[in-house]
C-alpha atoms as a PDB file:
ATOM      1  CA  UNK A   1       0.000   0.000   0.000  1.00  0.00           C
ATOM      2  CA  UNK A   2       1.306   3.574  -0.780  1.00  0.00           C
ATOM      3  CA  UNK A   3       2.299   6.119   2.371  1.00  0.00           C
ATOM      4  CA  UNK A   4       1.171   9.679   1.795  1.00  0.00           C
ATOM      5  CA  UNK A   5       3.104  11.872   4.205  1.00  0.00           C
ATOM      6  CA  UNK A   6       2.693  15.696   3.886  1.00  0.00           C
ATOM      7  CA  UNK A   7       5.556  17.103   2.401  1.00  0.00           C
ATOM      8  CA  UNK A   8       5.529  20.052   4.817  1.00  0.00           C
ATOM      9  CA  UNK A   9       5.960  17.465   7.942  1.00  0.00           C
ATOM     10  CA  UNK A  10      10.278  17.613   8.062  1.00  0.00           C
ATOM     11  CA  UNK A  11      10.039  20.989   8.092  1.00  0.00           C
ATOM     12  CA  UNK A  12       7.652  21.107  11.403  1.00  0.00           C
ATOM     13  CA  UNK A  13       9.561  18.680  12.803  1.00  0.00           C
ATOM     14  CA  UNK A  14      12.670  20.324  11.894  1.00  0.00           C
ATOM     15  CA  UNK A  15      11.596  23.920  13.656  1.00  0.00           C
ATOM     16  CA  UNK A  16      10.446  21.669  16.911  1.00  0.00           C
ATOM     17  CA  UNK A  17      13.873  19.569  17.144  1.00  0.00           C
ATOM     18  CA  UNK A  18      15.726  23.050  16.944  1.00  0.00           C
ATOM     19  CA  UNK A  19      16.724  23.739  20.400  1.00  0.00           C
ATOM     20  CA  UNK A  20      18.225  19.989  20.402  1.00  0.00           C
ATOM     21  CA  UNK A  21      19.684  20.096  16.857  1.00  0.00           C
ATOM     22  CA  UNK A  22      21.721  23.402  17.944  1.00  0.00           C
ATOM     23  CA  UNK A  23      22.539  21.776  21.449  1.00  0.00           C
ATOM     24  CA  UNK A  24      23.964  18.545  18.820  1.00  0.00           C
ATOM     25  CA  UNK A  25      21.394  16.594  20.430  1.00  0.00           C
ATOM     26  CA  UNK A  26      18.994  14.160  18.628  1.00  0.00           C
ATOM     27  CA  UNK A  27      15.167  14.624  18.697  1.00  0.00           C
ATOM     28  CA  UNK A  28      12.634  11.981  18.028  1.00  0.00           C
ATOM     29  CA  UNK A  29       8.738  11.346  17.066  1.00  0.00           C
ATOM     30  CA  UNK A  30       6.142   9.445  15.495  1.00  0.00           C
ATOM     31  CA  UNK A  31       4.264   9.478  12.480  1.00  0.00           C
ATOM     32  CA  UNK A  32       0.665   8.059  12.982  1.00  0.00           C
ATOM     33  CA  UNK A  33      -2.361   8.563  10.648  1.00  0.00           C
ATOM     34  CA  UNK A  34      -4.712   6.357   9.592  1.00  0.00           C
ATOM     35  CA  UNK A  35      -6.021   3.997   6.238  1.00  0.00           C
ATOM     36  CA  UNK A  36      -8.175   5.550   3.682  1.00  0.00           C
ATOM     37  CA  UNK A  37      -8.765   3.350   0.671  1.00  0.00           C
ATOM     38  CA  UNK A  38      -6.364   0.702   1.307  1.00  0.00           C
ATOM     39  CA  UNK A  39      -3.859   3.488   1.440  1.00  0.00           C
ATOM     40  CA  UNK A  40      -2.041   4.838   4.247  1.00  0.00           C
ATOM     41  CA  UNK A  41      -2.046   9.202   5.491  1.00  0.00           C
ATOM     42  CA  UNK A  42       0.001  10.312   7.873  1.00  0.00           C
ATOM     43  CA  UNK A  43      -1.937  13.155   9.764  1.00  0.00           C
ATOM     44  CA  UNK A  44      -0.205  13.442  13.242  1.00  0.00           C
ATOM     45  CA  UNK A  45       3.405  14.259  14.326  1.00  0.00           C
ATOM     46  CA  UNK A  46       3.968  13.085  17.937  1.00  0.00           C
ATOM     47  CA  UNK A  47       6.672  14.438  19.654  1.00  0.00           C
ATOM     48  CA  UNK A  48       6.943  12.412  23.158  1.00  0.00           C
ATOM     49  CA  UNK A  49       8.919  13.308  25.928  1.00  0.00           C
ATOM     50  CA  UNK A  50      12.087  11.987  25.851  1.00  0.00           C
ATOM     51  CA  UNK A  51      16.130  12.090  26.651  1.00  0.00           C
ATOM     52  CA  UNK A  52      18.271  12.640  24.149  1.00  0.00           C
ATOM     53  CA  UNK A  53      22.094  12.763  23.229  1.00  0.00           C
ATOM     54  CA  UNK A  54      24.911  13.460  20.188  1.00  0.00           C
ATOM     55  CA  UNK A  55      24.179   9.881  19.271  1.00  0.00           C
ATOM     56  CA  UNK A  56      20.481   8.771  20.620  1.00  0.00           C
ATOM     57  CA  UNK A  57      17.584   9.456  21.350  1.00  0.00           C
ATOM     58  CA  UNK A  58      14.917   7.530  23.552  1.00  0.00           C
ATOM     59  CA  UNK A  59      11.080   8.025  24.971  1.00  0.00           C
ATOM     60  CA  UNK A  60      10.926   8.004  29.068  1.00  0.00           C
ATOM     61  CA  UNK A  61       8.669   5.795  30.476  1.00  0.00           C
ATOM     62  CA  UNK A  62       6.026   8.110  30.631  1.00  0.00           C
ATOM     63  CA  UNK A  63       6.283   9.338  27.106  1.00  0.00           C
ATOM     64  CA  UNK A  64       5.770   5.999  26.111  1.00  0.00           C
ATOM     65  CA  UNK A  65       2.327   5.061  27.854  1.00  0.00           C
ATOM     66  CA  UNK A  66       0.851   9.088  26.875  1.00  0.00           C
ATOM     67  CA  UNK A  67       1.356   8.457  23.088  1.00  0.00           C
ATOM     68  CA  UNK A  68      -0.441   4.758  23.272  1.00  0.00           C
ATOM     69  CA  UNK A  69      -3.284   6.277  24.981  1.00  0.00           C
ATOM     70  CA  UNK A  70      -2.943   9.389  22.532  1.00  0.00           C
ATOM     71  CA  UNK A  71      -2.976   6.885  19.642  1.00  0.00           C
ATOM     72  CA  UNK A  72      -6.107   4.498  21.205  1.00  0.00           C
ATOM     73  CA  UNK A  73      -8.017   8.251  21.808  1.00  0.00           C
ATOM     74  CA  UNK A  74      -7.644   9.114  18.299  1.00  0.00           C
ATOM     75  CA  UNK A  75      -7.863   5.887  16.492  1.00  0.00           C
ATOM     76  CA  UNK A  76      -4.325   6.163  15.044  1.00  0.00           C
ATOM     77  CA  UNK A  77      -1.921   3.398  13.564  1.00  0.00           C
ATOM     78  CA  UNK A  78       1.951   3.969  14.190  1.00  0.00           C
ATOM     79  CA  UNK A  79       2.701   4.715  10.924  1.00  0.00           C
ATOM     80  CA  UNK A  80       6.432   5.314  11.423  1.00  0.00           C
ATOM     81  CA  UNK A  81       8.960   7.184  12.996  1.00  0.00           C
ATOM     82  CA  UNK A  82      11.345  10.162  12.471  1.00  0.00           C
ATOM     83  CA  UNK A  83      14.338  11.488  13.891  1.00  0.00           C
ATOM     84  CA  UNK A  84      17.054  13.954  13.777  1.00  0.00           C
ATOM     85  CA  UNK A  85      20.918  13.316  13.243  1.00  0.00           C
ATOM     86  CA  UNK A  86      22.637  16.980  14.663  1.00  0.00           C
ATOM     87  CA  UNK A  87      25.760  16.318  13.551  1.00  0.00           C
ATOM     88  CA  UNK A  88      25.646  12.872  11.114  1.00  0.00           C
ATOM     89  CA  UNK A  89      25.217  11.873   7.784  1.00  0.00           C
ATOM     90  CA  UNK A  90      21.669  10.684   7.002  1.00  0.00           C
ATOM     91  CA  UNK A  91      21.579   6.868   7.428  1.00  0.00           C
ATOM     92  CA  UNK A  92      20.640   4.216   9.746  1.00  0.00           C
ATOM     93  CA  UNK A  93      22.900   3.285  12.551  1.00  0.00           C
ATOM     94  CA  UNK A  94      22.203  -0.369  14.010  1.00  0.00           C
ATOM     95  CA  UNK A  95      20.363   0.962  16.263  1.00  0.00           C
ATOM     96  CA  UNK A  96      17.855   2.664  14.159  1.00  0.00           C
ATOM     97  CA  UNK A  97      17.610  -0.502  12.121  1.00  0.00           C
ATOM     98  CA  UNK A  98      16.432  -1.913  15.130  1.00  0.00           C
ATOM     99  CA  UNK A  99      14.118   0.479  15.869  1.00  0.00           C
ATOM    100  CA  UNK A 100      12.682   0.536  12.072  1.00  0.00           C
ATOM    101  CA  UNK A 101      12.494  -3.159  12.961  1.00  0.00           C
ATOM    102  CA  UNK A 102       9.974  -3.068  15.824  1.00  0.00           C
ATOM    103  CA  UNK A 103       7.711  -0.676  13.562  1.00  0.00           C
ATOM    104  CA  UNK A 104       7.975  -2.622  10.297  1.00  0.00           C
ATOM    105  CA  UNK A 105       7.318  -6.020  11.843  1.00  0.00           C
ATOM    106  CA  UNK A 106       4.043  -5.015  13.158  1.00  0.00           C
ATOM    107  CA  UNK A 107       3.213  -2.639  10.291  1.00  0.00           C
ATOM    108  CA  UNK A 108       4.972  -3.440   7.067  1.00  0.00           C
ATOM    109  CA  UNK A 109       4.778  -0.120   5.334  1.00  0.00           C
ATOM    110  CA  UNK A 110       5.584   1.637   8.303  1.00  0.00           C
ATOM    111  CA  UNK A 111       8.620   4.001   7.416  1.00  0.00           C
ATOM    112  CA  UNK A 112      11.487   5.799   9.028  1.00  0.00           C
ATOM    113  CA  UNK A 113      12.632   9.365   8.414  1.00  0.00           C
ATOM    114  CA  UNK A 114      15.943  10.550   9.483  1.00  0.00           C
ATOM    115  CA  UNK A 115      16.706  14.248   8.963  1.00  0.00           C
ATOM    116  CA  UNK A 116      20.605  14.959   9.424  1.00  0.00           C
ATOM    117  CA  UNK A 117      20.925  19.185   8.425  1.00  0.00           C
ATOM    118  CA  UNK A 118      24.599  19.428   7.757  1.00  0.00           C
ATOM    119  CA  UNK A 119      24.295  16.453   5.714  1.00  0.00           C
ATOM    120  CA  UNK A 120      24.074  16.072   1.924  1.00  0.00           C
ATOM    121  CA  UNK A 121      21.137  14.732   1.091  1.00  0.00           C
ATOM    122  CA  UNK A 122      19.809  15.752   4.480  1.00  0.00           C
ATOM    123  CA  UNK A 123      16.671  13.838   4.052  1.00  0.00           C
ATOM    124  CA  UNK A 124      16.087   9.970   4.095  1.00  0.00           C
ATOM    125  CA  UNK A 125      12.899   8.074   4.312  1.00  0.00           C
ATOM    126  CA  UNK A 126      13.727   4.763   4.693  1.00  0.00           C
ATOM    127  CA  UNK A 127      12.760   0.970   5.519  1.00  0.00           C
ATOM    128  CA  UNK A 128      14.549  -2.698   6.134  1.00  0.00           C
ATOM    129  CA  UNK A 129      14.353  -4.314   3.032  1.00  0.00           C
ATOM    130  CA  UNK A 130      11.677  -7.696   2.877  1.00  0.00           C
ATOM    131  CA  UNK A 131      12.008  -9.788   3.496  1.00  0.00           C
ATOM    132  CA  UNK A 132      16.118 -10.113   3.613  1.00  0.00           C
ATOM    133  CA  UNK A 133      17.029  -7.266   6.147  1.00  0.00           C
ATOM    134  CA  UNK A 134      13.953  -7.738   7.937  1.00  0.00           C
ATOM    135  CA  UNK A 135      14.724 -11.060   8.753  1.00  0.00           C
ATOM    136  CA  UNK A 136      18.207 -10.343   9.606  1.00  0.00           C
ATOM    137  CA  UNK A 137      17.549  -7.518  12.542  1.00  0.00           C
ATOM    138  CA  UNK A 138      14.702  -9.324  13.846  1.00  0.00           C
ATOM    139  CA  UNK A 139      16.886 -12.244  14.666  1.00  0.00           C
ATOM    140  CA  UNK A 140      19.737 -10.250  15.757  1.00  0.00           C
ATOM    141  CA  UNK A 141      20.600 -10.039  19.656  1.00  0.00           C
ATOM    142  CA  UNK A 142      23.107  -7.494  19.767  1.00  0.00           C
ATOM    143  CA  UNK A 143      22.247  -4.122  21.851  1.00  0.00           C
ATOM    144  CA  UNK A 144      23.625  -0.598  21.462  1.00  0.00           C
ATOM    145  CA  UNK A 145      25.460   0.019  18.463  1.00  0.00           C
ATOM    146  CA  UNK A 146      27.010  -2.951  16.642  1.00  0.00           C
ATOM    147  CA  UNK A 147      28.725  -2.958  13.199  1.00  0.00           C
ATOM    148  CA  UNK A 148      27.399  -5.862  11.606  1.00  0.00           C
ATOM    149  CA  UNK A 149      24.774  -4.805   9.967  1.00  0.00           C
ATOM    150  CA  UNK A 150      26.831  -2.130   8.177  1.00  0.00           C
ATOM    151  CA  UNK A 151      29.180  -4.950   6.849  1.00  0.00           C
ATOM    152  CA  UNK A 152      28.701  -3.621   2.843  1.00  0.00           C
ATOM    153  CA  UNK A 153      28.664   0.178   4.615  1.00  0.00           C
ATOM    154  CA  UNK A 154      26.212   2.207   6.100  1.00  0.00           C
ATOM    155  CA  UNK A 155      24.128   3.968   3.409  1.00  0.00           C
ATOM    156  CA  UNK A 156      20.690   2.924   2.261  1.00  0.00           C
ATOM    157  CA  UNK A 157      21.229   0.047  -0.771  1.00  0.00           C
ATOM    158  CA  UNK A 158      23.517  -1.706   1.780  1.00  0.00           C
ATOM    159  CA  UNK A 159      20.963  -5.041   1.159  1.00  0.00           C
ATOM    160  CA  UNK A 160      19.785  -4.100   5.048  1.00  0.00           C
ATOM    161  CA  UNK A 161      17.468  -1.160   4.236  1.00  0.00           C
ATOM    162  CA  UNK A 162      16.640   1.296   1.528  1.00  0.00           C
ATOM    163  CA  UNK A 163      14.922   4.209   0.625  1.00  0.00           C
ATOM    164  CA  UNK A 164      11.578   4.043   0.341  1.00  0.00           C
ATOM    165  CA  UNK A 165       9.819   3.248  -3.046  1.00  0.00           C
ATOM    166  CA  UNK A 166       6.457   3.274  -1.783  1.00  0.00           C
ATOM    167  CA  UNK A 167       6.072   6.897   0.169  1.00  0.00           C
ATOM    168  CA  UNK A 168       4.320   9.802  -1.745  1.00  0.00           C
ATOM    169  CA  UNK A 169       4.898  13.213  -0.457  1.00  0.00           C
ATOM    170  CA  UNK A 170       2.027  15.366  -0.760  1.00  0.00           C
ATOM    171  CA  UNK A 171       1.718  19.067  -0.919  1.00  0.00           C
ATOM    172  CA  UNK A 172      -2.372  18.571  -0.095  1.00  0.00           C
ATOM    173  CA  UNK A 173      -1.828  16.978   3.055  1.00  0.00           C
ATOM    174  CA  UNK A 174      -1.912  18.745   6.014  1.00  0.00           C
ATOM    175  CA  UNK A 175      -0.295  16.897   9.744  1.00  0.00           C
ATOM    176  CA  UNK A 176      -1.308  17.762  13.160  1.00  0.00           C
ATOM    177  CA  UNK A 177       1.816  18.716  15.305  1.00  0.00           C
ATOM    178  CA  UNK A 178       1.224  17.013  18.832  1.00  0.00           C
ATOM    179  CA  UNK A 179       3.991  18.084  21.051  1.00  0.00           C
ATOM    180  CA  UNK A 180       3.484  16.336  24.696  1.00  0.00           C
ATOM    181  CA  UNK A 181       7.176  16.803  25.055  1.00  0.00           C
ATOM    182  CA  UNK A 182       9.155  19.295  26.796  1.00  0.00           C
ATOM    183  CA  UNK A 183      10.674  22.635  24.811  1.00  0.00           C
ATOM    184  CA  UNK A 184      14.013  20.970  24.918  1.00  0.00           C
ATOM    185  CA  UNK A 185      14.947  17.747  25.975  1.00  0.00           C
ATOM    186  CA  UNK A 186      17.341  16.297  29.366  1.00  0.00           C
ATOM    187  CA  UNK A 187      20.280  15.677  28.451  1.00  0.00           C
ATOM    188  CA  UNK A 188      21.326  12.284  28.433  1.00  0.00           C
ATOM    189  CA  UNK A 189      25.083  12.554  28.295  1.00  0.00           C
ATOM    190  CA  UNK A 190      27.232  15.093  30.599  1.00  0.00           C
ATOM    191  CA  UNK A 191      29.649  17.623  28.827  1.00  0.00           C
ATOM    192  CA  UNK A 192      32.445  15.068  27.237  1.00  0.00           C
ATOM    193  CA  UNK A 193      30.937  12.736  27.440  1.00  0.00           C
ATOM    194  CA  UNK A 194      30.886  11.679  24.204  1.00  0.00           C
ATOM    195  CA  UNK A 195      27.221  10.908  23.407  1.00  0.00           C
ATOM    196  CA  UNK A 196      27.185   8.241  25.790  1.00  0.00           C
ATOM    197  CA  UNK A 197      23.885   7.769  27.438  1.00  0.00           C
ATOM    198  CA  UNK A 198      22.969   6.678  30.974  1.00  0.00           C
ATOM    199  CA  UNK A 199      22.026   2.680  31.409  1.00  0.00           C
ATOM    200  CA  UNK A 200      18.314   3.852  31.459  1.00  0.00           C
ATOM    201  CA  UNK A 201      18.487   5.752  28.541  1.00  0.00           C
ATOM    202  CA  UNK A 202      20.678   3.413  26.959  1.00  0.00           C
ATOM    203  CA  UNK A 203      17.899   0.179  27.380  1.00  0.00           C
ATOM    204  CA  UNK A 204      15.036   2.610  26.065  1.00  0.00           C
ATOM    205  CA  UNK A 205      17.017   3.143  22.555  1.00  0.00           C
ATOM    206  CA  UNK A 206      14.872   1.493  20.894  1.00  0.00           C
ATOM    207  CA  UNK A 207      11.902   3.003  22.110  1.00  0.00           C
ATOM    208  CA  UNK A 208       9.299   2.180  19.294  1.00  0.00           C
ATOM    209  CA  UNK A 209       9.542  -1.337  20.061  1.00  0.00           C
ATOM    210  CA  UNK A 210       9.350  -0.943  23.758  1.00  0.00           C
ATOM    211  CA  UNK A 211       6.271   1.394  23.269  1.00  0.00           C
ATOM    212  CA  UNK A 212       4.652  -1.230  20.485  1.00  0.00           C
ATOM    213  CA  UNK A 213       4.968  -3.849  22.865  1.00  0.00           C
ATOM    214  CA  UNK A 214       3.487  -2.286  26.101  1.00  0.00           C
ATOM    215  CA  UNK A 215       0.228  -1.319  23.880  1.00  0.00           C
ATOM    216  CA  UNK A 216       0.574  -4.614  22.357  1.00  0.00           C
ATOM    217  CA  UNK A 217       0.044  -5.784  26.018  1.00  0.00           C
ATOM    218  CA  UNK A 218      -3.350  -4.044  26.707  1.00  0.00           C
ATOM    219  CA  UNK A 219      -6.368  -6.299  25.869  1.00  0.00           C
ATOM    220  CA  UNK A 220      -8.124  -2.898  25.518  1.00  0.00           C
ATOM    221  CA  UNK A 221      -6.165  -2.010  22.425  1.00  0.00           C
ATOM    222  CA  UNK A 222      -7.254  -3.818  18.821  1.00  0.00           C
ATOM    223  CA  UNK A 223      -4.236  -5.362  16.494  1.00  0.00           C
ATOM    224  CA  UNK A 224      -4.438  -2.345  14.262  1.00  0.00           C
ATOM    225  CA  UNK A 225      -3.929   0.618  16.700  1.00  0.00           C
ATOM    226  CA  UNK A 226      -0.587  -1.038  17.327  1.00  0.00           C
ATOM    227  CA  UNK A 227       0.844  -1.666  14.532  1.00  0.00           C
ATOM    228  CA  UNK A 228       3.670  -0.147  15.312  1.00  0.00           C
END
């Protein structure tokens, strides 16, 4: 099924990871929307509370639970994910492939945006590719960063993930920005620290997942306002 997503969305989320972005800080949120025709809209921008650092970025606890019952309010699927890289190029670490993992195996359009400014291009919308790099990361074990998955380097067309071939960026479509995070987000790395995150921080890096599977969790919740 196709993905619209409003063209106008980076820029939003752009303006809203700001503070972060000039701090060399990563900012993330979610993309969630709904089906119209057998195809898919994106027509929220959730922006959770969250830690972040040079390197990562990861939904608290209580982020997590207010965008599933945000998402179960409004009827919303987890269409995806986006996220800034400060001071990268615009690819996926292992870490976001593991992320983009926990979305795509519950929602298999489901897409991930990284926006990296100082980077050329300095927009990606990607996804694991199906099923070979799907398979792969959801049978990996490995935590935090790991270098295995970049094996034939770390760009998009690496035979892990790819850019998206199925995402149409409309000018028509408008996107609701829900902020329920803070203007600027805790650090989560002292000064030289070099990006490194507390353990807390560190276990919630994959945050999607974690959220996916604690909405997963709630017999309240039907299959498709998880997908995730």
């Amino acid at each position: 099924r196709r993905l619209h997503v409003p063209r106008k969305l980076t820029n939003i989320f752009l303006d809203v990871a700001r503070p972060n972005t000039l701090c060399n800080r990563e900012t993330c949120g979610i993309l969630a929307g709904s089906l119209v025709r057998d195809e898919l809209r994106v027509t929220h921008l959730i922006v959770p509370k969250q830690t972040g650092s040079s390197d990562q970025c990861a939904t608290t606890d209580e982020g997590e639970e207010d965008v599933c019952m945000f998402q179960v309010n409004h009827d919303l699927l987890s269409l995806g994910w986006i996220h800034t890289h400060p001071s990268q190029m615009c690819f996926f670490s292992s870490v976001d492939l593991h992320t983009q993992c926990g979305y795509q195996s519950m929602m298999d359009e489901a897409v991930g945006i990284v926006l990296a400014p100082k980077s050329s291009p300095s927009v990606g919308i990607f996804r694991l590719t199906a099923p070979s790099g799907l398979a792969e990361v959801q049978q990996c074990r490995e935590k935090g960063f790991h270098p295995y998955h970049q094996r034939n380097g770390p760009q998009a067309g690496n035979g892990v993930y790819a850019e998206s071939d199925h995402v149409v960026l409309s000018d028509a479509l408008t996107v609701q920005l829900v902020d329920r995070g803070d203007e600027q987000c805790p650090t989560a790395s002292g000064p030289g620290s070099g990006g490194q995150v507390p353990q807390q921080a560190a276990n919630q890096a994959a945050h999607p997942r974690r959220r996916a599977a604690a909405c997963e969790r709630d017999p309240g919740m039907s299959h498709e306002s998880v997908s995730a």
